[in-house]
PDB file of N, CA and C in Angstrom:
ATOM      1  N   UNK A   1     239.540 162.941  62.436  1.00  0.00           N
ATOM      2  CA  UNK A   1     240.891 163.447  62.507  1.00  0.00           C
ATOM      3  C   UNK A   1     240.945 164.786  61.769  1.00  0.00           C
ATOM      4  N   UNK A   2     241.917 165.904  62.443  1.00  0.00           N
ATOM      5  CA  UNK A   2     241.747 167.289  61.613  1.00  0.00           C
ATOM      6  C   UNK A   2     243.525 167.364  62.036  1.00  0.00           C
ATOM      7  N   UNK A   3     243.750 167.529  60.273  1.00  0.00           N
ATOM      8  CA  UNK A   3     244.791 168.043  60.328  1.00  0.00           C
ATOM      9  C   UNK A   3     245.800 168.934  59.091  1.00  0.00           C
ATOM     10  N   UNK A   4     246.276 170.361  59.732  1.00  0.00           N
ATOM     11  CA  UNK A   4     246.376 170.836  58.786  1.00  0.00           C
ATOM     12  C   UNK A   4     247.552 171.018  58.580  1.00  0.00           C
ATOM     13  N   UNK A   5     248.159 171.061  56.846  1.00  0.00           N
ATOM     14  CA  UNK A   5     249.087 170.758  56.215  1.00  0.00           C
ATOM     15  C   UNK A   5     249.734 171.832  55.279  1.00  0.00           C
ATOM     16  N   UNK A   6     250.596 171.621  54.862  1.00  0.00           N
ATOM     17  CA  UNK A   6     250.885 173.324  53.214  1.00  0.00           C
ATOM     18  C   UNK A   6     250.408 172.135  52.233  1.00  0.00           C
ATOM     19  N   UNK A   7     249.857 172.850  51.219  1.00  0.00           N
ATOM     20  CA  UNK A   7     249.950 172.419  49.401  1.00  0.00           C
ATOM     21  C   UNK A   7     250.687 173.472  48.529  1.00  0.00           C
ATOM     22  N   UNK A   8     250.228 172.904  47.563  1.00  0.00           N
ATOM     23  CA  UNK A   8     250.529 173.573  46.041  1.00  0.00           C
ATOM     24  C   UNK A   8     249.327 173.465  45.281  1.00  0.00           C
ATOM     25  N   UNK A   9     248.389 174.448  44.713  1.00  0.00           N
ATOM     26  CA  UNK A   9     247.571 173.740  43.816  1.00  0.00           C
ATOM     27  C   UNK A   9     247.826 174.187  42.997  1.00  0.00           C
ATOM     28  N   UNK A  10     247.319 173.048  41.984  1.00  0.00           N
ATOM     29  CA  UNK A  10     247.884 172.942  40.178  1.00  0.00           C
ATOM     30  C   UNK A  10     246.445 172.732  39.717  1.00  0.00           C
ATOM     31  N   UNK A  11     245.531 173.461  39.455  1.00  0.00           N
ATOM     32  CA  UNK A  11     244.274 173.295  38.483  1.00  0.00           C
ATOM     33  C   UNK A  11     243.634 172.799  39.590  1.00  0.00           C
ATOM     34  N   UNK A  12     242.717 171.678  39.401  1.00  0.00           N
ATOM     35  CA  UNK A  12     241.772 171.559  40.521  1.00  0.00           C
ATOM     36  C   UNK A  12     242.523 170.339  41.216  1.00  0.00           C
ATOM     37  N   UNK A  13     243.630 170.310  41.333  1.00  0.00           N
ATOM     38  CA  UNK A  13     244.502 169.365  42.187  1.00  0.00           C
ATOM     39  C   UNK A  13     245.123 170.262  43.103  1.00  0.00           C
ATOM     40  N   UNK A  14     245.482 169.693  44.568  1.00  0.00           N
ATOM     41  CA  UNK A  14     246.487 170.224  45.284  1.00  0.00           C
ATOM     42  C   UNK A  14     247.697 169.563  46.123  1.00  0.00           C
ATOM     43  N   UNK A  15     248.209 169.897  45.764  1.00  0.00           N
ATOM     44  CA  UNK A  15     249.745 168.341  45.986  1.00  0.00           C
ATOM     45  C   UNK A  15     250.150 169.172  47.394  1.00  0.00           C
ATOM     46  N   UNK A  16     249.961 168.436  48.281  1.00  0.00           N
ATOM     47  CA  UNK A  16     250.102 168.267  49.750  1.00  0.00           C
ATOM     48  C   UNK A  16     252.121 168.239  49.923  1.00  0.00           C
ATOM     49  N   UNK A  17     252.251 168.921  51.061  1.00  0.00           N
ATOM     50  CA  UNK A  17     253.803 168.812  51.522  1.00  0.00           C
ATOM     51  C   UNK A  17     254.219 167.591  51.918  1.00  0.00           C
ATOM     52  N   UNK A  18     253.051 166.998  52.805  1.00  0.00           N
ATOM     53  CA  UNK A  18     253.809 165.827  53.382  1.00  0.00           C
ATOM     54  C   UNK A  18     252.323 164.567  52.959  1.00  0.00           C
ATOM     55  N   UNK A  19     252.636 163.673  53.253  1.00  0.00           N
ATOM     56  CA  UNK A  19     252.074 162.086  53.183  1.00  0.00           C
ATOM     57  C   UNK A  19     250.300 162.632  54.282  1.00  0.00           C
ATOM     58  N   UNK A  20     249.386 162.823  54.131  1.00  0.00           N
ATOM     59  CA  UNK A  20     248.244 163.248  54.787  1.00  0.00           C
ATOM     60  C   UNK A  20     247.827 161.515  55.899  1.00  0.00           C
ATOM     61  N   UNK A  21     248.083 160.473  55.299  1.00  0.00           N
ATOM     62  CA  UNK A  21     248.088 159.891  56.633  1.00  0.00           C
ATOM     63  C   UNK A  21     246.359 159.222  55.938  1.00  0.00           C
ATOM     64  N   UNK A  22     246.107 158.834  55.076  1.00  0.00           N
ATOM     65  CA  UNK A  22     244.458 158.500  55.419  1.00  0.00           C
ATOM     66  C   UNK A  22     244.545 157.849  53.606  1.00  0.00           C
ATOM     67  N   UNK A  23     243.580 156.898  53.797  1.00  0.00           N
ATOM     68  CA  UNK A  23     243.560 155.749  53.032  1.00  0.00           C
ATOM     69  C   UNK A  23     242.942 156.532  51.377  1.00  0.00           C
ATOM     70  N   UNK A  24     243.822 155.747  50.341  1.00  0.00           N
ATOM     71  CA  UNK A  24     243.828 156.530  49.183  1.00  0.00           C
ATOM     72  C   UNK A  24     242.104 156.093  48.526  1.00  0.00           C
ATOM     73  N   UNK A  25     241.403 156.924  48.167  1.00  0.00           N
ATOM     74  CA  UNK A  25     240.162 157.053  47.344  1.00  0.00           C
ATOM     75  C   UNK A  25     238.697 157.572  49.026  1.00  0.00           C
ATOM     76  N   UNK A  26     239.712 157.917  49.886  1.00  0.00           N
ATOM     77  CA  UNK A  26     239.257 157.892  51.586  1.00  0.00           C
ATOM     78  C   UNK A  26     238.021 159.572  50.635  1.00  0.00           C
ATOM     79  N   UNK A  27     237.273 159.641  51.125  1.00  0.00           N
ATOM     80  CA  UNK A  27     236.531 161.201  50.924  1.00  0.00           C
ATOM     81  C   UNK A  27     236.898 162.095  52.289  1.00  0.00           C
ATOM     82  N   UNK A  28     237.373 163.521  51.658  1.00  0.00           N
ATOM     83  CA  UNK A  28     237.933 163.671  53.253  1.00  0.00           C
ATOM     84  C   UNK A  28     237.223 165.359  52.752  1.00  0.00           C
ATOM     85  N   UNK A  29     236.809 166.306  53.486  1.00  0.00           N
ATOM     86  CA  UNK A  29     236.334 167.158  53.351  1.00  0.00           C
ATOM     87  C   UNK A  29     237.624 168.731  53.611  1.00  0.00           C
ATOM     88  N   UNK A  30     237.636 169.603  52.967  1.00  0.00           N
ATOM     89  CA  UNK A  30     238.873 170.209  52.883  1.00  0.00           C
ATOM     90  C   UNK A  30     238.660 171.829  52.899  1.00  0.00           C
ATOM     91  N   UNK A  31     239.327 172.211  53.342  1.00  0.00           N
ATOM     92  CA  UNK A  31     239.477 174.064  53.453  1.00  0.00           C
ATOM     93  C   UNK A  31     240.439 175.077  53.438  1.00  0.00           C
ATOM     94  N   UNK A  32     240.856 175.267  52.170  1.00  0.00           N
ATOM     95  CA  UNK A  32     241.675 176.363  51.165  1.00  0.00           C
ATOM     96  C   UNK A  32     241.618 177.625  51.953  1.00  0.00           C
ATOM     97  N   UNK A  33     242.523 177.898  52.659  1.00  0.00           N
ATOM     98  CA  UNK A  33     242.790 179.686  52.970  1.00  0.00           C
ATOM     99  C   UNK A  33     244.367 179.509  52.248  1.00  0.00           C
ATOM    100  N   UNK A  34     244.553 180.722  51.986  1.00  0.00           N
ATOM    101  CA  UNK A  34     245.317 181.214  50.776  1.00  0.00           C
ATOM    102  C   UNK A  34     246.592 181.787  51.807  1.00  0.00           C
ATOM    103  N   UNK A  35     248.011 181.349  51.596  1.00  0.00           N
ATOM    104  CA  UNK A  35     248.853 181.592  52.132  1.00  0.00           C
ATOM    105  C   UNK A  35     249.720 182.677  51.593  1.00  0.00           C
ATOM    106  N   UNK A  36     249.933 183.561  52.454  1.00  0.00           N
ATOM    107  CA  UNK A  36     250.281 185.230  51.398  1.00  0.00           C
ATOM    108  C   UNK A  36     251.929 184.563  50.955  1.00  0.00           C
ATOM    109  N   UNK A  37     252.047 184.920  50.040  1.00  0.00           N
ATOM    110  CA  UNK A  37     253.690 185.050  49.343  1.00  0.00           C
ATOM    111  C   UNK A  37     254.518 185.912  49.737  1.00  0.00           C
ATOM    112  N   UNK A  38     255.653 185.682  50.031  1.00  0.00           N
ATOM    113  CA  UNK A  38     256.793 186.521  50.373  1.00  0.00           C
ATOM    114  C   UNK A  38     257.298 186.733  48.613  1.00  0.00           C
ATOM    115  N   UNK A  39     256.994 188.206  48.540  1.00  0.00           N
ATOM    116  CA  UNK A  39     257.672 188.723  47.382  1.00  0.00           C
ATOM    117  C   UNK A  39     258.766 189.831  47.603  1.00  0.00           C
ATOM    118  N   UNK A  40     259.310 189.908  46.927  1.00  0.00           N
ATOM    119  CA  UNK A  40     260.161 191.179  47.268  1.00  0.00           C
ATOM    120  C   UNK A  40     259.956 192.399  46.823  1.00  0.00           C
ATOM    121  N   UNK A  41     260.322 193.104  47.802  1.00  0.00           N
ATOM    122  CA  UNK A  41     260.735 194.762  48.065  1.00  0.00           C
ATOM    123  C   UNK A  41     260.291 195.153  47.061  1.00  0.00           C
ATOM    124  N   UNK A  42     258.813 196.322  46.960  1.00  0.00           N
ATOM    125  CA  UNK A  42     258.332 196.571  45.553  1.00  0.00           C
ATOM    126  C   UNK A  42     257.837 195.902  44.539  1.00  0.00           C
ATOM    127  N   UNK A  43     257.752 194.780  45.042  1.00  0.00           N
ATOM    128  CA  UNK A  43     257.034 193.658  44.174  1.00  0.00           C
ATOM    129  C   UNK A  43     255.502 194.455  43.807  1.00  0.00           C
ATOM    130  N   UNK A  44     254.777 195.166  44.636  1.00  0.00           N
ATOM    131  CA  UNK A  44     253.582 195.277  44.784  1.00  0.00           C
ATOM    132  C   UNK A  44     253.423 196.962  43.278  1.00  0.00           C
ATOM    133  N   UNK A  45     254.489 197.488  43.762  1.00  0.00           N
ATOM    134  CA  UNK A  45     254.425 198.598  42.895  1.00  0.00           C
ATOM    135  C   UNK A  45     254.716 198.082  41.470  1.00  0.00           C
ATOM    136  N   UNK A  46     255.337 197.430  41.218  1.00  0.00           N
ATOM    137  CA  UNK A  46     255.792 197.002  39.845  1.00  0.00           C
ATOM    138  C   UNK A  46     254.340 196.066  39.393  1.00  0.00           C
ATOM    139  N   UNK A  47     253.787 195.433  39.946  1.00  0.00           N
ATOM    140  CA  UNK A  47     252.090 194.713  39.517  1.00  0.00           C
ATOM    141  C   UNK A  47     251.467 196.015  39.116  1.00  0.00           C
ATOM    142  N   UNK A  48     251.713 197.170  39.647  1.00  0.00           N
ATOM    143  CA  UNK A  48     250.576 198.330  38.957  1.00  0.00           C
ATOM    144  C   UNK A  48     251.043 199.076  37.963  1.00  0.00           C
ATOM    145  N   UNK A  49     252.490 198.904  37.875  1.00  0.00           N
ATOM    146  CA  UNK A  49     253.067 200.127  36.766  1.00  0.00           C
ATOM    147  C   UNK A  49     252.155 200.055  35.953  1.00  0.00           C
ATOM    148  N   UNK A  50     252.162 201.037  34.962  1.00  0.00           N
ATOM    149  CA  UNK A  50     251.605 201.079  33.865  1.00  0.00           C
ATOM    150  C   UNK A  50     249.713 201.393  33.967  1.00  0.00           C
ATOM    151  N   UNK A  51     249.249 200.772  34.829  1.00  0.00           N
ATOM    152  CA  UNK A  51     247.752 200.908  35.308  1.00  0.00           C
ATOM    153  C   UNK A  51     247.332 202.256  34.843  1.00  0.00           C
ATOM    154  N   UNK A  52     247.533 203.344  34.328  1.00  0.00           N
ATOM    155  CA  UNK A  52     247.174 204.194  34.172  1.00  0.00           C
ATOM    156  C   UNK A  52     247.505 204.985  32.953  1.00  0.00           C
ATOM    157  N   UNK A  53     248.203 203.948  32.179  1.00  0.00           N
ATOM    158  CA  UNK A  53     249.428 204.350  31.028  1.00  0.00           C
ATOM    159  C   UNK A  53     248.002 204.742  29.858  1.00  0.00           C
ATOM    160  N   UNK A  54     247.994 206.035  29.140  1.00  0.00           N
ATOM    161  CA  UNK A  54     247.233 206.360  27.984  1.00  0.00           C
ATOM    162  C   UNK A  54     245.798 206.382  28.138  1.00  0.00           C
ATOM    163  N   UNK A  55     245.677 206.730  29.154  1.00  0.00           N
ATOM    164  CA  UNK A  55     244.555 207.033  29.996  1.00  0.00           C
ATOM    165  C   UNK A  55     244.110 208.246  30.144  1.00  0.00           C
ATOM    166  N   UNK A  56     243.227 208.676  28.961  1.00  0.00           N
ATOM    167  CA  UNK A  56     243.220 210.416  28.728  1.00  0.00           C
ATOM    168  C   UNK A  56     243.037 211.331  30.226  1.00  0.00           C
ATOM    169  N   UNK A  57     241.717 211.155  30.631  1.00  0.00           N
ATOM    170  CA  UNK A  57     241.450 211.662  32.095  1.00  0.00           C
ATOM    171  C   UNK A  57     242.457 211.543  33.316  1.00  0.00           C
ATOM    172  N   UNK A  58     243.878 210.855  33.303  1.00  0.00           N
ATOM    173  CA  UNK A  58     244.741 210.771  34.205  1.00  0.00           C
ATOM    174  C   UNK A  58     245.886 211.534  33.498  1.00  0.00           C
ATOM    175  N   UNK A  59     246.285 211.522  32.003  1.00  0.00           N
ATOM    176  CA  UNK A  59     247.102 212.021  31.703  1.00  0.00           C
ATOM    177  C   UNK A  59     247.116 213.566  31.719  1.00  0.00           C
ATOM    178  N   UNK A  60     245.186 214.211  31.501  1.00  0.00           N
ATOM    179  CA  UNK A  60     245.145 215.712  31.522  1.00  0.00           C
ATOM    180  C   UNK A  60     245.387 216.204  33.198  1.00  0.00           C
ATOM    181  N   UNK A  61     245.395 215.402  34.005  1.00  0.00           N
ATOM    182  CA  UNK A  61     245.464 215.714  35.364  1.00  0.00           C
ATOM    183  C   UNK A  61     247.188 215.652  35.763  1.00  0.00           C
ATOM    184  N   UNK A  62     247.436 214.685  34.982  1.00  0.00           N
ATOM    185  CA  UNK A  62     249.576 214.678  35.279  1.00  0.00           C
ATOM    186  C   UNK A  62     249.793 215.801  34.327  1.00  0.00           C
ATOM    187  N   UNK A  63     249.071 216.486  33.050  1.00  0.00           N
ATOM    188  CA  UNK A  63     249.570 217.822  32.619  1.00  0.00           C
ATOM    189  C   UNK A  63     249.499 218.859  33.094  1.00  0.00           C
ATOM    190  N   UNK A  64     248.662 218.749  34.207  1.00  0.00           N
ATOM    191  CA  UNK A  64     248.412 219.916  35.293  1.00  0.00           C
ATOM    192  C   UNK A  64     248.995 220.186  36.125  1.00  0.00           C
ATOM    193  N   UNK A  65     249.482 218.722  36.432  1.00  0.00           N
ATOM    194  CA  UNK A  65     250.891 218.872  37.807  1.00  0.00           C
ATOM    195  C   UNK A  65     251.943 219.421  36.950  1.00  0.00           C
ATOM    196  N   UNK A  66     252.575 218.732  36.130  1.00  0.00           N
ATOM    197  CA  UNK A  66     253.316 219.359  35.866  1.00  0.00           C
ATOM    198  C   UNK A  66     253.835 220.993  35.314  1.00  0.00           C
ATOM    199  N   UNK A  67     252.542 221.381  34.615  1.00  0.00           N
ATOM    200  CA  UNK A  67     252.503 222.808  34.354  1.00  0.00           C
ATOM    201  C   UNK A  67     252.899 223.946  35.876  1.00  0.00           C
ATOM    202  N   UNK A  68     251.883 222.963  36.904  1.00  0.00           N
ATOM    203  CA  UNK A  68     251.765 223.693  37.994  1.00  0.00           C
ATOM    204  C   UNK A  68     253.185 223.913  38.786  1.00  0.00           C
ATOM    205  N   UNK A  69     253.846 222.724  38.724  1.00  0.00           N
ATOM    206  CA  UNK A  69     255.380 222.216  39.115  1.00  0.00           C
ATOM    207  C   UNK A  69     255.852 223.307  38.577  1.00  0.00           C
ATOM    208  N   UNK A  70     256.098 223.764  36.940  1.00  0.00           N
ATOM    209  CA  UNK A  70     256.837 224.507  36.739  1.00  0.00           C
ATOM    210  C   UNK A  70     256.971 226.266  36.820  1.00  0.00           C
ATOM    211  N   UNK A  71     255.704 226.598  37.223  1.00  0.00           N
ATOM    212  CA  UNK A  71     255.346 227.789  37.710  1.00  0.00           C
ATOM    213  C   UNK A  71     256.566 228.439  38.818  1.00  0.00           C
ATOM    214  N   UNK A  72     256.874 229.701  38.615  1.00  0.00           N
ATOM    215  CA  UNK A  72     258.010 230.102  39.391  1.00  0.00           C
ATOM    216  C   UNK A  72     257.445 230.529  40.928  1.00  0.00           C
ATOM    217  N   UNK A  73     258.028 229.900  41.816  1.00  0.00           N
ATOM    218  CA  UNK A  73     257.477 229.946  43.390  1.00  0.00           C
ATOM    219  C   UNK A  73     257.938 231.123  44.050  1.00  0.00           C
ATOM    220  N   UNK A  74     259.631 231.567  43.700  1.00  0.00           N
ATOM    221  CA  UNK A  74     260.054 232.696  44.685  1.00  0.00           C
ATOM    222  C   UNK A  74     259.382 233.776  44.198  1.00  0.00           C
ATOM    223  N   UNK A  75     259.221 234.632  45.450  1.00  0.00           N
ATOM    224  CA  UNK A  75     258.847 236.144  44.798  1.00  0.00           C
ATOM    225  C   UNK A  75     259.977 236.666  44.198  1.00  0.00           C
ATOM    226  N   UNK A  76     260.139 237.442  43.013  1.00  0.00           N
ATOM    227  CA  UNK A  76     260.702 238.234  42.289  1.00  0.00           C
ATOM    228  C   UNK A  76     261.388 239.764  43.235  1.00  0.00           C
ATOM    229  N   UNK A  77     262.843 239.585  43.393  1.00  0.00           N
ATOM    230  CA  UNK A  77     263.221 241.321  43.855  1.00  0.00           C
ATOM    231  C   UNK A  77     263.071 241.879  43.329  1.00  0.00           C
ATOM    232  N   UNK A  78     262.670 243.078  43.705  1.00  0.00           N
ATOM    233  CA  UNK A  78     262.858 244.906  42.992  1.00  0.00           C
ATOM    234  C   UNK A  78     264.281 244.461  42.288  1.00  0.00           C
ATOM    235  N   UNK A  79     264.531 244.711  41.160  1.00  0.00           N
ATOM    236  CA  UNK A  79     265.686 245.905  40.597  1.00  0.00           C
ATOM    237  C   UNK A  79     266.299 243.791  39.874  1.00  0.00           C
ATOM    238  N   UNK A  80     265.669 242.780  40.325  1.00  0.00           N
ATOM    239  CA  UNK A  80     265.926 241.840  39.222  1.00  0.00           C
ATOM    240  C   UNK A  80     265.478 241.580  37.759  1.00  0.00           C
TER     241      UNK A  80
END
């Protein structure tokens, strides 16, 4: 019999959704694929904040943008 079901696992247990149907201490052979989570909106960006926080070699490279950012872009008129 093959049949597949949702769990929950808790440590090396996995508590099944519904009643599996097959006799208790039965040896039954089993296969874990990982069901993606519905998180919300930006969930994914907020797991990395910080990833880069005091990080000399990233911070001399964000002092560069910003220096560069502030550099004046328009050309300058005669007689300003």
């Amino acid at each position: 019999m093959i049949k597949s079901m949702h769990g929950i696992i808790h440590g090396r247990t996995i508590e099944l959704s519904e009643d599996p149907g097959v006799a208790d201490g039965q040896e039954v052979e089993v296969q874990v694929k990982v069901k993606p989570s519905v998180k919300e909106w930006g969930a994914g960006i907020l797991r990395t904040a910080g990833a880069l926080a005091n990080d000399p070699y990233w911070d001399a490279i964000m002092d560069q943008v910003h220096k560069a950012r502030k550099v004046q872009r328009r050309p300058q008129l005669d007689g300003e």
